[in-house]
N, C-alpha and C. Protein backbone atom coordinates (compact mmCIF):
# COMPACT_ATOMS: atom_id res chain seq x y z
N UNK A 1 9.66 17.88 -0.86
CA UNK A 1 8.91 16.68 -1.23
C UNK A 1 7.52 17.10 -1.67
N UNK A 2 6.71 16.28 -2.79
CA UNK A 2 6.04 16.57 -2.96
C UNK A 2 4.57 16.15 -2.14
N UNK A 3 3.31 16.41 -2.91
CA UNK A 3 2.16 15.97 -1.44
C UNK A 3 2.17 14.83 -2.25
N UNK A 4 1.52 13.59 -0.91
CA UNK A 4 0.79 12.81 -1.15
C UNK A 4 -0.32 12.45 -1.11
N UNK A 5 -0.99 11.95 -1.77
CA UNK A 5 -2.53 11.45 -1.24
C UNK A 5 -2.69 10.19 -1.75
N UNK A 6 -3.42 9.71 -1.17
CA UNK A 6 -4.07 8.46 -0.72
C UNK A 6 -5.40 8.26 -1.39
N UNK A 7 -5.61 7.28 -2.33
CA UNK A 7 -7.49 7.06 -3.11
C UNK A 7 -7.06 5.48 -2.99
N UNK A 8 -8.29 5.24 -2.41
CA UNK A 8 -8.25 3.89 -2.32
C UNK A 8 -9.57 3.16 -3.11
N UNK A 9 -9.39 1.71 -3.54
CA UNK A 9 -10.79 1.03 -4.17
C UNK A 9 -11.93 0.80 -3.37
N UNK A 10 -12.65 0.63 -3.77
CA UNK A 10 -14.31 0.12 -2.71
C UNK A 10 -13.90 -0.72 -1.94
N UNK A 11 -12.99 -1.94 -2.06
CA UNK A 11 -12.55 -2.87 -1.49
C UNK A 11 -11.30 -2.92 -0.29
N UNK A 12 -10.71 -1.57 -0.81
CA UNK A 12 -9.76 -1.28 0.20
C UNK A 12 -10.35 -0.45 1.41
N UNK A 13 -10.67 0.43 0.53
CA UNK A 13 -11.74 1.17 1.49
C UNK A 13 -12.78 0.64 2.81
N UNK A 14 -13.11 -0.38 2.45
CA UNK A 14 -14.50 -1.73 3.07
C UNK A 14 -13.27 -1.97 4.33
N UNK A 15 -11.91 -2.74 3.43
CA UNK A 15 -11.00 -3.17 4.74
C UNK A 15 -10.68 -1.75 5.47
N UNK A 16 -9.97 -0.87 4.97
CA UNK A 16 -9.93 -0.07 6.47
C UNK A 16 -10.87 0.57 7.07
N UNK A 17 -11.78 1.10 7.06
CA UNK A 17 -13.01 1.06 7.96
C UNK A 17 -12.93 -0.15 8.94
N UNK A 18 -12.60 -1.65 8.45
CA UNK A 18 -12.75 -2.19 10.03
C UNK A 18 -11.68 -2.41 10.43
N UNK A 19 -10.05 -1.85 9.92
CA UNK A 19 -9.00 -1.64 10.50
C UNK A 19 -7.83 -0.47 10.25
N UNK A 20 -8.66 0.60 11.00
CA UNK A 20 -8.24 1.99 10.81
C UNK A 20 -6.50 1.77 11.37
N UNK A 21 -5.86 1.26 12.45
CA UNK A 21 -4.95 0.93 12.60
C UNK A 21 -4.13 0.52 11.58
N UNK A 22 -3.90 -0.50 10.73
CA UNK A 22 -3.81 -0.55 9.36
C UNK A 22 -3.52 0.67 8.47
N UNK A 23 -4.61 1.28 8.17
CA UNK A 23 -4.67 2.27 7.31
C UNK A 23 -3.60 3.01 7.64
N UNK A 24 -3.19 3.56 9.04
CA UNK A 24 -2.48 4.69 9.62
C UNK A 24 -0.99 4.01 9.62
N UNK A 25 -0.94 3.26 9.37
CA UNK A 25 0.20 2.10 9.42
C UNK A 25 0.54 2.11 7.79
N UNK A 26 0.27 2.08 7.30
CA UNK A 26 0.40 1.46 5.97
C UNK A 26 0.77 3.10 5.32
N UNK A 27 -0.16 4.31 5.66
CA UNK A 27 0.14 5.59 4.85
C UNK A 27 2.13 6.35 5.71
N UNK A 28 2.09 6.04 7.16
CA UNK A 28 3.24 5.92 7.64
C UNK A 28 4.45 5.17 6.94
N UNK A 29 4.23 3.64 6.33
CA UNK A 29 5.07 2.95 5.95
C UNK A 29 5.50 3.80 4.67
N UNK A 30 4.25 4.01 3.95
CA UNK A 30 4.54 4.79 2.20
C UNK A 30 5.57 5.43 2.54
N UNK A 31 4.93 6.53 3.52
CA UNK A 31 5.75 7.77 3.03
C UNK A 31 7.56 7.82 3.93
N UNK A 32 7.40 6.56 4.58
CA UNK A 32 9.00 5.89 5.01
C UNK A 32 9.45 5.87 3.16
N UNK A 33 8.89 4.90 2.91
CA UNK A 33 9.33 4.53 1.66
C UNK A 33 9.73 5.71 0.30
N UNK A 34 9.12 6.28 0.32
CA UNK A 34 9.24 7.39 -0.76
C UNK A 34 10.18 8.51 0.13
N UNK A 35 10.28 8.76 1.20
CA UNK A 35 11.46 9.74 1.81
C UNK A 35 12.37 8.92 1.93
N UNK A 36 12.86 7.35 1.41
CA UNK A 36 14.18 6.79 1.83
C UNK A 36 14.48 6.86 3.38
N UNK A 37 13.63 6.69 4.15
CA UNK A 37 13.72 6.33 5.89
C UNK A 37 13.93 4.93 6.04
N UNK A 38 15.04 4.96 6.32
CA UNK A 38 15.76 3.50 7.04
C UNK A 38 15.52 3.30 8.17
N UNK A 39 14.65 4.53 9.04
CA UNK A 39 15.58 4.07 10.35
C UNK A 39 14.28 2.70 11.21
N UNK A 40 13.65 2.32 10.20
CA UNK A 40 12.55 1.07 10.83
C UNK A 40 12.42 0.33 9.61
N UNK A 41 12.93 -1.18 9.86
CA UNK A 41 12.44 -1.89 8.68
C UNK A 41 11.19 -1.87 8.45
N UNK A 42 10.81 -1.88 6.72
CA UNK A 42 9.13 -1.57 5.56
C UNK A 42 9.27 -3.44 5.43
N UNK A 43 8.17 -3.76 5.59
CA UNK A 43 8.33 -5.42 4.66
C UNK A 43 7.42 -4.83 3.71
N UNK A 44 8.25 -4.29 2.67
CA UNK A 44 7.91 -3.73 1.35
C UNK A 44 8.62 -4.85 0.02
N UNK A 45 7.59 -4.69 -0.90
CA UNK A 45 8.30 -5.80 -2.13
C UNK A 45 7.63 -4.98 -3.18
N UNK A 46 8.07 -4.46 -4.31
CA UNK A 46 8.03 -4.69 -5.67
C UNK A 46 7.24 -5.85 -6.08
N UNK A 47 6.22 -5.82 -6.89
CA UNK A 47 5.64 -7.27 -7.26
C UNK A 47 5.95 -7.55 -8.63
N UNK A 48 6.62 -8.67 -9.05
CA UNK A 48 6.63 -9.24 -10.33
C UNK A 48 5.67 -10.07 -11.48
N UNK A 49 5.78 -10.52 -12.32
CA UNK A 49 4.88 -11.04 -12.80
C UNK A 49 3.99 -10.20 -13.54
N UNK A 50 2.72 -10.64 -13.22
CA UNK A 50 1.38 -10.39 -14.13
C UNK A 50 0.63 -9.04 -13.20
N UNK A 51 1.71 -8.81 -12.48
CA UNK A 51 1.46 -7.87 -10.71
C UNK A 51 1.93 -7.18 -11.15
N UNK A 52 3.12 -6.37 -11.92
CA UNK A 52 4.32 -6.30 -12.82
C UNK A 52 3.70 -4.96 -12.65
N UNK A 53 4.52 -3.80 -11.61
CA UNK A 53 3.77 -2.23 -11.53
C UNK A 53 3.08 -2.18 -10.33
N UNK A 54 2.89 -3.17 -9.53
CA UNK A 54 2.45 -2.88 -8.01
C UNK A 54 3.65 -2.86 -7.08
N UNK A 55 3.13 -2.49 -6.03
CA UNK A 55 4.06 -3.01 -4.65
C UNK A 55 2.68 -3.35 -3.74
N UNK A 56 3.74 -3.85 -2.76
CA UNK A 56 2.71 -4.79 -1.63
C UNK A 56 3.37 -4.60 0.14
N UNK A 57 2.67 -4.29 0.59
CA UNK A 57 3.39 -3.77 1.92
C UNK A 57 2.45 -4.99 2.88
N UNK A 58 3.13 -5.67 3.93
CA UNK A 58 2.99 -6.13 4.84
C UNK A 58 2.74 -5.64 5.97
N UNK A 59 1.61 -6.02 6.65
CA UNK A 59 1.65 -5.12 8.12
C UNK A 59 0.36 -6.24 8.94
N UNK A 60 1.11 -6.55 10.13
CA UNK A 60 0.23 -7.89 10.90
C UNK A 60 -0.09 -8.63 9.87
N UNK A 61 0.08 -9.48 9.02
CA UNK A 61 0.01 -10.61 8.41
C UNK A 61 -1.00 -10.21 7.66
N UNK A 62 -1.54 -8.58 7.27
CA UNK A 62 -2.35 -8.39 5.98
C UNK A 62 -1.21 -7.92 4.76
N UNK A 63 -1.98 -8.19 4.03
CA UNK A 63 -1.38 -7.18 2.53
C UNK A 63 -2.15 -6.05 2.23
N UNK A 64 -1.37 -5.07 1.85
CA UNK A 64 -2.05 -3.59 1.07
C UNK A 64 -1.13 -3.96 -0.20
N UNK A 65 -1.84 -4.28 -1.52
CA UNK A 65 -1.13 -4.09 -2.44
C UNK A 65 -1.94 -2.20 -3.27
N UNK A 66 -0.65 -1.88 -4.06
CA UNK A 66 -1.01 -0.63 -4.47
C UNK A 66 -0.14 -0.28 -5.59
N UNK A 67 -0.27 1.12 -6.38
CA UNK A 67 0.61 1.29 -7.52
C UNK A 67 0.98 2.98 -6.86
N UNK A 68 2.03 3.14 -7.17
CA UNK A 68 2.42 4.74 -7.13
C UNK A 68 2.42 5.53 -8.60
N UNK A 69 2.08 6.38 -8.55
CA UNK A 69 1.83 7.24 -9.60
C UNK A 69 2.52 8.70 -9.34
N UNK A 70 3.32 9.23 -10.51
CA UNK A 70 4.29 10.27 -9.65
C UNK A 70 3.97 11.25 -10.98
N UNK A 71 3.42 12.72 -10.55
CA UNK A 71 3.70 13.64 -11.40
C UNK A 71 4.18 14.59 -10.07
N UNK A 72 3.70 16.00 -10.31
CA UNK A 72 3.58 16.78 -9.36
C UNK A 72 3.01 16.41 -8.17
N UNK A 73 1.90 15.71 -7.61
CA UNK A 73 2.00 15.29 -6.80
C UNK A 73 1.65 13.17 -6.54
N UNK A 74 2.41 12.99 -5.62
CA UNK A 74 2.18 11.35 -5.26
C UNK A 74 0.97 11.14 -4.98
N UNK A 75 0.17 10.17 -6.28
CA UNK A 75 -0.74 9.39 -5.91
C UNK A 75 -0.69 8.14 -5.31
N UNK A 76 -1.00 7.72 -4.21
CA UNK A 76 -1.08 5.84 -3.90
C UNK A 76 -2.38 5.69 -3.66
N UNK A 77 -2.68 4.72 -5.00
CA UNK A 77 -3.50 4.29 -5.48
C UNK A 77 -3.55 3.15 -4.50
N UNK A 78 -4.43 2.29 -3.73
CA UNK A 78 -4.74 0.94 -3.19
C UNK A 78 -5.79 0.35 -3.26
N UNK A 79 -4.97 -0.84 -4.46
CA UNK A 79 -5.59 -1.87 -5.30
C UNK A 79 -6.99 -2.54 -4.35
N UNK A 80 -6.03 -3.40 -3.31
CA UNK A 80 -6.64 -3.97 -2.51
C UNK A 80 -5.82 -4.58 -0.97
N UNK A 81 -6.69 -5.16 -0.24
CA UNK A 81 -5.92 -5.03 1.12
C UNK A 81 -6.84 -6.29 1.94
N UNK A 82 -6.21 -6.98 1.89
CA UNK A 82 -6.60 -8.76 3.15
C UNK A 82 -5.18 -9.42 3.50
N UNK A 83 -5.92 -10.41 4.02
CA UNK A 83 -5.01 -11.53 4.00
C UNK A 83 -4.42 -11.87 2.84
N UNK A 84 -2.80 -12.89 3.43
CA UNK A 84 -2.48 -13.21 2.14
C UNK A 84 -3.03 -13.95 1.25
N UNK A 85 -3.69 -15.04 2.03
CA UNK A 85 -4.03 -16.19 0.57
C UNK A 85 -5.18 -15.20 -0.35
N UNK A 86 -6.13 -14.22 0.33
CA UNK A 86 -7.33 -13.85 -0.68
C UNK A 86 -6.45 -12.49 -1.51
N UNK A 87 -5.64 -11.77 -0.77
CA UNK A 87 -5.26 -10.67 -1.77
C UNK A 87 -5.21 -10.50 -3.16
N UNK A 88 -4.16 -11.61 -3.02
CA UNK A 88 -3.93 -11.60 -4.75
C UNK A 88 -5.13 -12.14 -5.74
N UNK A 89 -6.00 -12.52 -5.17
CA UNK A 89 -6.85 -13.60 -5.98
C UNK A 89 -8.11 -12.37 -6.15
N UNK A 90 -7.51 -10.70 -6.36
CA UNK A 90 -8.86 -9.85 -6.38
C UNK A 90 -8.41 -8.99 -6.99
N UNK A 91 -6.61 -9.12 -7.74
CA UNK A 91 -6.10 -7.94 -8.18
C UNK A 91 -6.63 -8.08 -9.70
């Protein structure tokens, strides 16, 4: 497998600083996701629409939305990260 890393926006960044729990949660979930690990349900979604190229991971009733970028190594890029009603309204 290849490496991953993690760059996040000013805004994502702002949220995990005051919820490092989160953060460690959310880079765990990725890399479930990109190794095909079943063995714990991801409330992971594909986003459609005008979103069309993100995904959005759930974790305690926040959103991390983000884009993956794949050469040699995995970038996850994260867009942004709140609650649901403000998330989307910053992508």
């Amino acid at each position: 497998m290849s490496e991953i890393r993690f760059d996040y926006s000013r805004a994502a960044e702002k949220f995990f600083i005051k919820h490092e729990d989160i953060r460690e949660n959310f880079k765990r979930d990725v890399i479930k996701i990109i190794k095909h690990d079943h063995s714990e349900q991801v409330n992971f979604k594909n986003l459609k629409g005008k979103f069309k190229g993100y995904s959005r991971i759930a974790i305690n009733g926040y959103r991390i939305i983000y884009k993956k970028y794949k050469d040699e190594i995995t970038i996850i890029y994260v867009i942004h990260a709140g609650t649901r009603g403000d998330v989307y309204k910053h992508i």
